[in-house]
C-alpha atoms as a PDB file:
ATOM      1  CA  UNK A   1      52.487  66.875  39.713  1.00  0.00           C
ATOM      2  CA  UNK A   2      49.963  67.416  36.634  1.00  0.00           C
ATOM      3  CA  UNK A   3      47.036  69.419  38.289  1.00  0.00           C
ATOM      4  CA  UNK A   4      45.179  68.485  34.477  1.00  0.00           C
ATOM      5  CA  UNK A   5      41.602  66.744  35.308  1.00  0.00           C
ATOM      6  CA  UNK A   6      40.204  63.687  33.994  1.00  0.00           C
ATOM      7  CA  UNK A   7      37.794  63.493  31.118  1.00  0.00           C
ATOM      8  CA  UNK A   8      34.429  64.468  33.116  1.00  0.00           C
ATOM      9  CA  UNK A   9      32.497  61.953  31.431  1.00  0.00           C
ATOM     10  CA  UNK A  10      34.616  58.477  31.088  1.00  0.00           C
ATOM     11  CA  UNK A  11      37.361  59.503  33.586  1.00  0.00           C
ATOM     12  CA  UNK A  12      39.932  58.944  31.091  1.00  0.00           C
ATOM     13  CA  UNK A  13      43.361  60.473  31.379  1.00  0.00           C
ATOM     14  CA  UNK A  14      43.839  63.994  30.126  1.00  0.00           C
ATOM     15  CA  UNK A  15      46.813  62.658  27.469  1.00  0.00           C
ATOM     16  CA  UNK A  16      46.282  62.347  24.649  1.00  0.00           C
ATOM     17  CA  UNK A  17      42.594  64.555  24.811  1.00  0.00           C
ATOM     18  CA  UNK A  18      39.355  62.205  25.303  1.00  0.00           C
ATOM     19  CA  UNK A  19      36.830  63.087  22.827  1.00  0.00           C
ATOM     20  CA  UNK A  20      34.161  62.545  24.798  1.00  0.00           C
ATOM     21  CA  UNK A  21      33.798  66.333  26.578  1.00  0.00           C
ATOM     22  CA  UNK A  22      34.235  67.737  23.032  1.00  0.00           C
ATOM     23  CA  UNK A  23      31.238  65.504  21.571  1.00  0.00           C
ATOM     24  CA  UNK A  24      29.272  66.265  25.017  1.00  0.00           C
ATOM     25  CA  UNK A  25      29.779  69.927  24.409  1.00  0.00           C
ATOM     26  CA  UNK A  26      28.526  70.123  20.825  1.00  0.00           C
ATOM     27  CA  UNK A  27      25.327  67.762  21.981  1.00  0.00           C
ATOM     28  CA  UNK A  28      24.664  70.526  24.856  1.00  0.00           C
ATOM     29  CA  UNK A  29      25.389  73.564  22.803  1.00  0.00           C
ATOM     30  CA  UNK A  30      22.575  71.947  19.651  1.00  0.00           C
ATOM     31  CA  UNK A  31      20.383  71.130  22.902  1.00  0.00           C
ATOM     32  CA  UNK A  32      20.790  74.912  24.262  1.00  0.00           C
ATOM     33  CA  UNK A  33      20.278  76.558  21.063  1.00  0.00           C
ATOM     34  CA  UNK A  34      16.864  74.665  20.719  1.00  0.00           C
ATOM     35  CA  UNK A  35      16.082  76.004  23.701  1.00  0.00           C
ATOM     36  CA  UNK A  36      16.840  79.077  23.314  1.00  0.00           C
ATOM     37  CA  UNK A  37      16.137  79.916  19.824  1.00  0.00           C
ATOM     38  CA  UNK A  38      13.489  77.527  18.725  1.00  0.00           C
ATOM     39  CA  UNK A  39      10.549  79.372  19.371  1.00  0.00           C
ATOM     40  CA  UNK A  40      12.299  82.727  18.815  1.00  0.00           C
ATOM     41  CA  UNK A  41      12.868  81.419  15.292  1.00  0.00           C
ATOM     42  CA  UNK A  42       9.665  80.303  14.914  1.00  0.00           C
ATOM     43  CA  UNK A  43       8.405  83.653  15.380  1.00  0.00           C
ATOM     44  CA  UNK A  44      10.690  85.597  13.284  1.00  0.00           C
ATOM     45  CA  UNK A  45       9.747  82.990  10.369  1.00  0.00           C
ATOM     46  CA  UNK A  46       5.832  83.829  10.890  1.00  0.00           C
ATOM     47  CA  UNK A  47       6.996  87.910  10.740  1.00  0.00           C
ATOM     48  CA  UNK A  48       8.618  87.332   7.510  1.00  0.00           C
ATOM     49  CA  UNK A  49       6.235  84.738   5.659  1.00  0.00           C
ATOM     50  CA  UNK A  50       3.439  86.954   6.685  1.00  0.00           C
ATOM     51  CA  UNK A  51       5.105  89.949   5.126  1.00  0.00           C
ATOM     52  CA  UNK A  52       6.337  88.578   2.391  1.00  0.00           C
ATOM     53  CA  UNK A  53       3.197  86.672   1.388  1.00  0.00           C
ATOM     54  CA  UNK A  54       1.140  90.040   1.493  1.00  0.00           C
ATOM     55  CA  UNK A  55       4.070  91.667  -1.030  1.00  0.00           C
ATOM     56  CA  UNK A  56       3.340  89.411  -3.514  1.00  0.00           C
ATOM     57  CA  UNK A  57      -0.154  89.232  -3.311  1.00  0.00           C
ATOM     58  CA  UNK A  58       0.061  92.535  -3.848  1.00  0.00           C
ATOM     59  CA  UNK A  59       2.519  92.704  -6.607  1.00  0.00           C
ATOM     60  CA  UNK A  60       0.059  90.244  -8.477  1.00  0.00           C
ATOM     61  CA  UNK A  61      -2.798  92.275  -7.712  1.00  0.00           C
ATOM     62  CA  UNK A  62      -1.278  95.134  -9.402  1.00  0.00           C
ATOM     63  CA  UNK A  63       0.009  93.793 -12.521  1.00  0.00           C
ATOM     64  CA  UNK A  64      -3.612  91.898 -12.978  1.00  0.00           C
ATOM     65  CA  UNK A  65      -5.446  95.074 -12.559  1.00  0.00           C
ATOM     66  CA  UNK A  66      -3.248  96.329 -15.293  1.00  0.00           C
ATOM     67  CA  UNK A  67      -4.051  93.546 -17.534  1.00  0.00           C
ATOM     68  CA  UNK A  68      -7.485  93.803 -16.476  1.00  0.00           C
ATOM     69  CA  UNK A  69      -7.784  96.722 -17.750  1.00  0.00           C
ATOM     70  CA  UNK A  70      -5.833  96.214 -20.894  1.00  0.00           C
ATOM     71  CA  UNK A  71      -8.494  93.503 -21.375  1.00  0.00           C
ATOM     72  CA  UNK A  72     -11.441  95.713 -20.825  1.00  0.00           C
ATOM     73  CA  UNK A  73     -10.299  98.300 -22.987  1.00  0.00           C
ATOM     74  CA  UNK A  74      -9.475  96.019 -26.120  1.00  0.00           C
ATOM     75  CA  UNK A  75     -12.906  94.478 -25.754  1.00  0.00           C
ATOM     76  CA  UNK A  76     -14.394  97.796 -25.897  1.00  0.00           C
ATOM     77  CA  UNK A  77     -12.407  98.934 -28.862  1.00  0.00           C
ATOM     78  CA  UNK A  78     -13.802  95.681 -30.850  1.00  0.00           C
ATOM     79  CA  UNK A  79     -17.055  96.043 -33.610  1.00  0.00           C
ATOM     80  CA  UNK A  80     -20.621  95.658 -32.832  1.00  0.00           C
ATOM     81  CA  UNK A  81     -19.400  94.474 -28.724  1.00  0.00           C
ATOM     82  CA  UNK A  82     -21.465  96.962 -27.175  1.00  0.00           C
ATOM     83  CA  UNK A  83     -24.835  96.134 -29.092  1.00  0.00           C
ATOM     84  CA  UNK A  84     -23.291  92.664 -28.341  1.00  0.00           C
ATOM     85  CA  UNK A  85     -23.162  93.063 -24.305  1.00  0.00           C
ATOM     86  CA  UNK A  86     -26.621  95.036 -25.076  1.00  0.00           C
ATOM     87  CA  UNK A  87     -28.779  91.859 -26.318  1.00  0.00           C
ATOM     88  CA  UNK A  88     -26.642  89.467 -23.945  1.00  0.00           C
ATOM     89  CA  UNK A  89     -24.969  87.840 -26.601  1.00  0.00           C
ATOM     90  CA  UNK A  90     -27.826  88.078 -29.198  1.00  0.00           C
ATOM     91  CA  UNK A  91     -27.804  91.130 -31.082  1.00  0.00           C
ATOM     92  CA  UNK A  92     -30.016  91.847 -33.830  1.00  0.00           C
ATOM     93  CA  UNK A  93     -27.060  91.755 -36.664  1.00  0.00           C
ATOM     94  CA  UNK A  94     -25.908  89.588 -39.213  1.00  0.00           C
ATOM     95  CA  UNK A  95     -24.797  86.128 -37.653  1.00  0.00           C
ATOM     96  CA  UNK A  96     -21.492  86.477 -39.130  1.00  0.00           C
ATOM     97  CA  UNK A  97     -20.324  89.145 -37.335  1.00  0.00           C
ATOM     98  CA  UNK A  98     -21.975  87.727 -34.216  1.00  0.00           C
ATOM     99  CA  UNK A  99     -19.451  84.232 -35.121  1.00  0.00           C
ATOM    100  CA  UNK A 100     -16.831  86.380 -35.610  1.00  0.00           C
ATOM    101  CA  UNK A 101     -17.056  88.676 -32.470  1.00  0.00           C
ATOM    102  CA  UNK A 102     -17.557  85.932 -30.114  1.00  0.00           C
ATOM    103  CA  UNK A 103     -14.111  84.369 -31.325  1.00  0.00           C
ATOM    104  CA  UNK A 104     -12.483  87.272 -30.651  1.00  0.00           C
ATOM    105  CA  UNK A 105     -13.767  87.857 -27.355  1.00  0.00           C
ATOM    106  CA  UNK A 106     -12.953  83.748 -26.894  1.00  0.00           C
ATOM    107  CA  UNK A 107      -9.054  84.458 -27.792  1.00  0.00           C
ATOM    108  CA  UNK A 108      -9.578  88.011 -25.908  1.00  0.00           C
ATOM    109  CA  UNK A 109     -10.522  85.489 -22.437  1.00  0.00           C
ATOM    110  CA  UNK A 110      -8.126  82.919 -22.985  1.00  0.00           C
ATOM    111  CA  UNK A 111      -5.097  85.490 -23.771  1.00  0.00           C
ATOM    112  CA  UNK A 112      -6.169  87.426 -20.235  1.00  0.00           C
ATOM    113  CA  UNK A 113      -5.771  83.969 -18.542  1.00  0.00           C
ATOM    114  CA  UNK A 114      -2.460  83.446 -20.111  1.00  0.00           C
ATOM    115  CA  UNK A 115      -1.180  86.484 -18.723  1.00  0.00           C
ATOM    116  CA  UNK A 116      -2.957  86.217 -15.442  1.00  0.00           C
ATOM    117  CA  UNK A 117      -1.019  82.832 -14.946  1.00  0.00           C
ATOM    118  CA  UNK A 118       2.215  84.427 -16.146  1.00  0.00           C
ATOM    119  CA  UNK A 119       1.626  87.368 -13.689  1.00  0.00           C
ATOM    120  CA  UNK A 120       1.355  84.821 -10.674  1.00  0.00           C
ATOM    121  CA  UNK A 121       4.113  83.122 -11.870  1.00  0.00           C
ATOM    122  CA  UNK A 122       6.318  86.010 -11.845  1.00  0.00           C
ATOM    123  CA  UNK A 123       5.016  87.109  -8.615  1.00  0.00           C
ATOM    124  CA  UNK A 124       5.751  83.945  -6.891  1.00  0.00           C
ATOM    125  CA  UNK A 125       9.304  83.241  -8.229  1.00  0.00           C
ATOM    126  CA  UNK A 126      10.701  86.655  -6.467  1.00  0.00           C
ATOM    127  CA  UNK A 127       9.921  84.455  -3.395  1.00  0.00           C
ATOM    128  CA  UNK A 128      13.415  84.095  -2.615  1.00  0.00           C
ATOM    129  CA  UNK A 129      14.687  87.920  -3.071  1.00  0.00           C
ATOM    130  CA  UNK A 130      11.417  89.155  -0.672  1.00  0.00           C
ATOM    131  CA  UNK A 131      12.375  86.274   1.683  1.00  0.00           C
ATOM    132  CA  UNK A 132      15.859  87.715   1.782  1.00  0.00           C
ATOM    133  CA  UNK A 133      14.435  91.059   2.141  1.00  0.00           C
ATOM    134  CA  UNK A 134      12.129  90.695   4.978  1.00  0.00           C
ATOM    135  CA  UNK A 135      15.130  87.999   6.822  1.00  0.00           C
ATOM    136  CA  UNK A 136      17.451  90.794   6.634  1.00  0.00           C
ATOM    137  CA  UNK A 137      15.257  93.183   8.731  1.00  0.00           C
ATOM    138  CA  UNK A 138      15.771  91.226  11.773  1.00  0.00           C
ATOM    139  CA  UNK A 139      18.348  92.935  13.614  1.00  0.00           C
ATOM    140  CA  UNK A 140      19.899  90.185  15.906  1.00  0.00           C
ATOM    141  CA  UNK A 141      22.713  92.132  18.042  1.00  0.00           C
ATOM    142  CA  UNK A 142      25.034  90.574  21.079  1.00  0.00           C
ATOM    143  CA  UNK A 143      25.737  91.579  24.155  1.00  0.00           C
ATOM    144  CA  UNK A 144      28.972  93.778  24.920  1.00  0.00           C
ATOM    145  CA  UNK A 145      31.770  91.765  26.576  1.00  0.00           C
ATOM    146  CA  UNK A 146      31.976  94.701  29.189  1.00  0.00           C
ATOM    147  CA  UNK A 147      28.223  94.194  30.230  1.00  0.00           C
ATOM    148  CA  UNK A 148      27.899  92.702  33.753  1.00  0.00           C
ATOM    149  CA  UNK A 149      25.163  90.235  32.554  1.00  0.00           C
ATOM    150  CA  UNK A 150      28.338  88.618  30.370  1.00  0.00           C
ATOM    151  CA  UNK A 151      31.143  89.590  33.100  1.00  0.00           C
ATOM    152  CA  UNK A 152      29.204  88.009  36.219  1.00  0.00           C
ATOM    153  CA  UNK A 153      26.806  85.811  34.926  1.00  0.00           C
ATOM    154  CA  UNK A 154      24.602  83.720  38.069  1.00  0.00           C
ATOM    155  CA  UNK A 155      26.826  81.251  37.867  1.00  0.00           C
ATOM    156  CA  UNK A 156      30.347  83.363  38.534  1.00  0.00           C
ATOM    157  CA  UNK A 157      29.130  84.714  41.790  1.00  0.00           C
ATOM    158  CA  UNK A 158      28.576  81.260  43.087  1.00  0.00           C
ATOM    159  CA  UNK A 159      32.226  81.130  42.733  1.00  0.00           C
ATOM    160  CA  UNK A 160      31.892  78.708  39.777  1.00  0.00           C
ATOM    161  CA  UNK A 161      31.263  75.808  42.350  1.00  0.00           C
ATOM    162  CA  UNK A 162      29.055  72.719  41.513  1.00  0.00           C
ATOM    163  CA  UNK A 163      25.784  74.452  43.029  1.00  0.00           C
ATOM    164  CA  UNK A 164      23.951  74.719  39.967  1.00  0.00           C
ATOM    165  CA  UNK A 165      21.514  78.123  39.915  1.00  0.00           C
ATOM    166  CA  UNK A 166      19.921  77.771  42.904  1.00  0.00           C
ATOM    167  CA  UNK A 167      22.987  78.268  44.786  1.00  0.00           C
ATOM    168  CA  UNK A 168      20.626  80.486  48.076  1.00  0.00           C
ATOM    169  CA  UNK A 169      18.461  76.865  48.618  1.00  0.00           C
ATOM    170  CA  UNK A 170      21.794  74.983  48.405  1.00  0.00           C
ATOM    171  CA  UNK A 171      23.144  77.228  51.303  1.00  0.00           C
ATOM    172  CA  UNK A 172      20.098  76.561  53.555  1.00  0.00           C
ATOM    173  CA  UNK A 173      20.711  72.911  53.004  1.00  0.00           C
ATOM    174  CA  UNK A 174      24.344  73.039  53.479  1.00  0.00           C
ATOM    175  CA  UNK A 175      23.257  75.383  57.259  1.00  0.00           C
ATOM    176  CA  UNK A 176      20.441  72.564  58.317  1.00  0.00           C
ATOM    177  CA  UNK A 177      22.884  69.656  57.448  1.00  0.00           C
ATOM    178  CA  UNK A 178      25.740  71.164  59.983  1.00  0.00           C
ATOM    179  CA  UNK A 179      22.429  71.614  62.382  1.00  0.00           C
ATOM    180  CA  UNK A 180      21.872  68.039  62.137  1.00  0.00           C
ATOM    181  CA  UNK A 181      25.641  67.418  63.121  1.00  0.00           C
ATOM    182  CA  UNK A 182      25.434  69.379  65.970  1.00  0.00           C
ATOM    183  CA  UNK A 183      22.351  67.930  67.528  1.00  0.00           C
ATOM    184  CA  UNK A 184      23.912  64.095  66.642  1.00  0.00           C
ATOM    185  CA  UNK A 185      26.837  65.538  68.749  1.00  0.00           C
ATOM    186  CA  UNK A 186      25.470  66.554  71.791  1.00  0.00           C
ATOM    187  CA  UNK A 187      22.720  63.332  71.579  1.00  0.00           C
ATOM    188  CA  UNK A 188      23.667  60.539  74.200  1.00  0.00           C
ATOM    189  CA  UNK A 189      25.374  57.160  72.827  1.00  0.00           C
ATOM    190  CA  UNK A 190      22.507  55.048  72.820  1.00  0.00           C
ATOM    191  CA  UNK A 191      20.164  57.398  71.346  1.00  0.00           C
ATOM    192  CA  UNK A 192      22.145  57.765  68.637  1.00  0.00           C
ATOM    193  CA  UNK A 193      22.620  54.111  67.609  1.00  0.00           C
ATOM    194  CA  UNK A 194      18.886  53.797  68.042  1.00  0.00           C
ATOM    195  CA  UNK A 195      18.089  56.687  65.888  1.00  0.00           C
ATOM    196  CA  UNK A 196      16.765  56.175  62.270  1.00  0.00           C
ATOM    197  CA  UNK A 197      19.520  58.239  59.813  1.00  0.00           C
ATOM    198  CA  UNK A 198      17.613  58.882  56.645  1.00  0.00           C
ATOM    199  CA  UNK A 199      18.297  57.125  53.526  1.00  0.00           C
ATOM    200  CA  UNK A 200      21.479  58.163  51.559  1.00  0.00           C
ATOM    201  CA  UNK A 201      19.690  58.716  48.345  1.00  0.00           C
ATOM    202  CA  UNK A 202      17.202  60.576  50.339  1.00  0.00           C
ATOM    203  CA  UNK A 203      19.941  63.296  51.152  1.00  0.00           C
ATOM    204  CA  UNK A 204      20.876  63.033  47.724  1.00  0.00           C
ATOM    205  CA  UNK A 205      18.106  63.718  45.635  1.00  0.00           C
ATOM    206  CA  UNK A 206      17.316  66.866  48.296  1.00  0.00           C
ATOM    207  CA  UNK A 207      21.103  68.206  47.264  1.00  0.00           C
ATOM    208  CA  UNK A 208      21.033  67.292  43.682  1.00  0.00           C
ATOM    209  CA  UNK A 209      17.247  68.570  43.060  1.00  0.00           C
ATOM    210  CA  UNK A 210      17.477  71.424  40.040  1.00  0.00           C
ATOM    211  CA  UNK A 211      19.164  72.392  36.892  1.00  0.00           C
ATOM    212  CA  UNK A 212      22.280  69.939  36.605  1.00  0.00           C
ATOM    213  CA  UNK A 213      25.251  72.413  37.232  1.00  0.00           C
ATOM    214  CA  UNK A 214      27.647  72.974  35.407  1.00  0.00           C
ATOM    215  CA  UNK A 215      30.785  70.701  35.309  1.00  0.00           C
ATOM    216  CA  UNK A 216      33.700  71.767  37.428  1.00  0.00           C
ATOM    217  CA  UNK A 217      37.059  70.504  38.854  1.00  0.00           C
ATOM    218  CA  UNK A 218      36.175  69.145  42.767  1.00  0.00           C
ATOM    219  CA  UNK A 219      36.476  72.111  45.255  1.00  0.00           C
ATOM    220  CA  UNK A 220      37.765  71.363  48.983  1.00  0.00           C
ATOM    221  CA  UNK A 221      36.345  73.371  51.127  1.00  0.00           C
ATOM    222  CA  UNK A 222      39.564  75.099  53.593  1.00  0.00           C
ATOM    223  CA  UNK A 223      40.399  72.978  56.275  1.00  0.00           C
ATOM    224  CA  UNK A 224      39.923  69.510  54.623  1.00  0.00           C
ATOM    225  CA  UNK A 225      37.227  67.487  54.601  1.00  0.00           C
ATOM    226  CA  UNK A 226      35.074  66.929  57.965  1.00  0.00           C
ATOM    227  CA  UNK A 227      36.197  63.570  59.889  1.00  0.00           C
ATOM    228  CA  UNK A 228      33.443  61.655  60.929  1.00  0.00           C
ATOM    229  CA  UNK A 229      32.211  61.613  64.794  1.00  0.00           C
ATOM    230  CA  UNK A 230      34.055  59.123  67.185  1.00  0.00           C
ATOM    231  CA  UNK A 231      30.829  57.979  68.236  1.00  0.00           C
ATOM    232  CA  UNK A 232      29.164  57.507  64.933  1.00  0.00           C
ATOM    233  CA  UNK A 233      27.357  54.198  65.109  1.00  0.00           C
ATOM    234  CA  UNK A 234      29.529  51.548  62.958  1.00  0.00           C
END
């Protein structure tokens, strides 16, 4: 006999292999990674725009301060600018050199704004490399297989069963469910086809309340499954 199980989702026959657990599984493992990685993403991108921002601020702010200075200097070096700067731009000489010193402090201006714009630019096209920089600081390392967190995860000591996580609150309800049968035994006839048995969805939703567990192959427990009571009211 072919022990193989059905598809778990449509039920189809294991030959030839359904699709549908393999499309299922890639839905669940996109859905887990968002989970689990979303916001752990989110932070190491904040980390490494923050860092990499304040590099090239500063890169700029270096090479502009050396231009800056460049500027200041070449200024300085030019005739009749200090009596210029003196008299705030009217200095008691000859109004052609005053024509021709403010056009070279004009060019002198618009040449510093050139190069400021050409400094930013440079600055912000290494973007990329400090990106890739900064990204490869992040040390992202994996378990060992031999940890026990990998070896016996939650859900191995539960004996892989269909209990989901919460496997201690499904044992209390499997202990006050045999209860229940116990106390239906011993009741007398009549009480118990007067009795009020709860709604089967009721029982259900108590059971199935939690983390949907993982999918597994049906487990009989030893011994079969219980027959119902001779007196049970049909």
């Amino acid at each position: 006999m072919d022990a193989a199980p059905n598809c778990a989702i449509c039920n189809a026959p294991p030959y030839p292999e359904c699709p549908c657990e393999s499309e299922r599984l890639q839905i669940a493992v996109k859905q887990a990674e968002q989970r689990a990685m979303d916001e752990r993403l989110a932070e190491i991108r904040d980390w490494v725009i923050s860092h990499a921002r304040q590099h090239i601020l500063n890169a700029f702010e270096r090479l502009t301060s050396t231009r800056k200075l460049a500027h200041s200097a070449y200024l300085s070096s030019l005739p009749n600018y200090t009596i210029y700067m003196q008299y705030s731009g009217h200095p008691p000489i000859h109004p052609a050199y005053v024509t021709q010193l403010q056009a070279q402090i004009s060019e002198a201006h618009a040449e510093l704004k050139r190069g400021v714009d050409a400094d930013w630019r440079a600055s912000v096209l290494r973007y990329p490399e400090v990106l890739d920089y900064f990204y490869s600081l992040i040390d992202v390392r994996l378990p060992s297989d031999r940890s026990p967190r990998v070896v016996e995860p939650p859900f191995a000591a539960a004996g892989y069963a269909d209990r989901g996580y919460d496997h201690s609150r499904l044992g209390k309800e499997v202990k006050k469910k045999k209860r229940r049968e116990r106390e239906l035994s011993a009741a007398p006839i009549d009480h118990i086809r007067h009795r009020e048995e709860p709604p089967m969805h009721a029982l259900v939703s108590r059971v199935m309340r939690g983390p949907p567990p993982v999918p597994t192959p049906p487990i009989q427990q030893p011994g079969g499954y219980a027959r119902p009571s001779e007196h049970y009211p049909f």
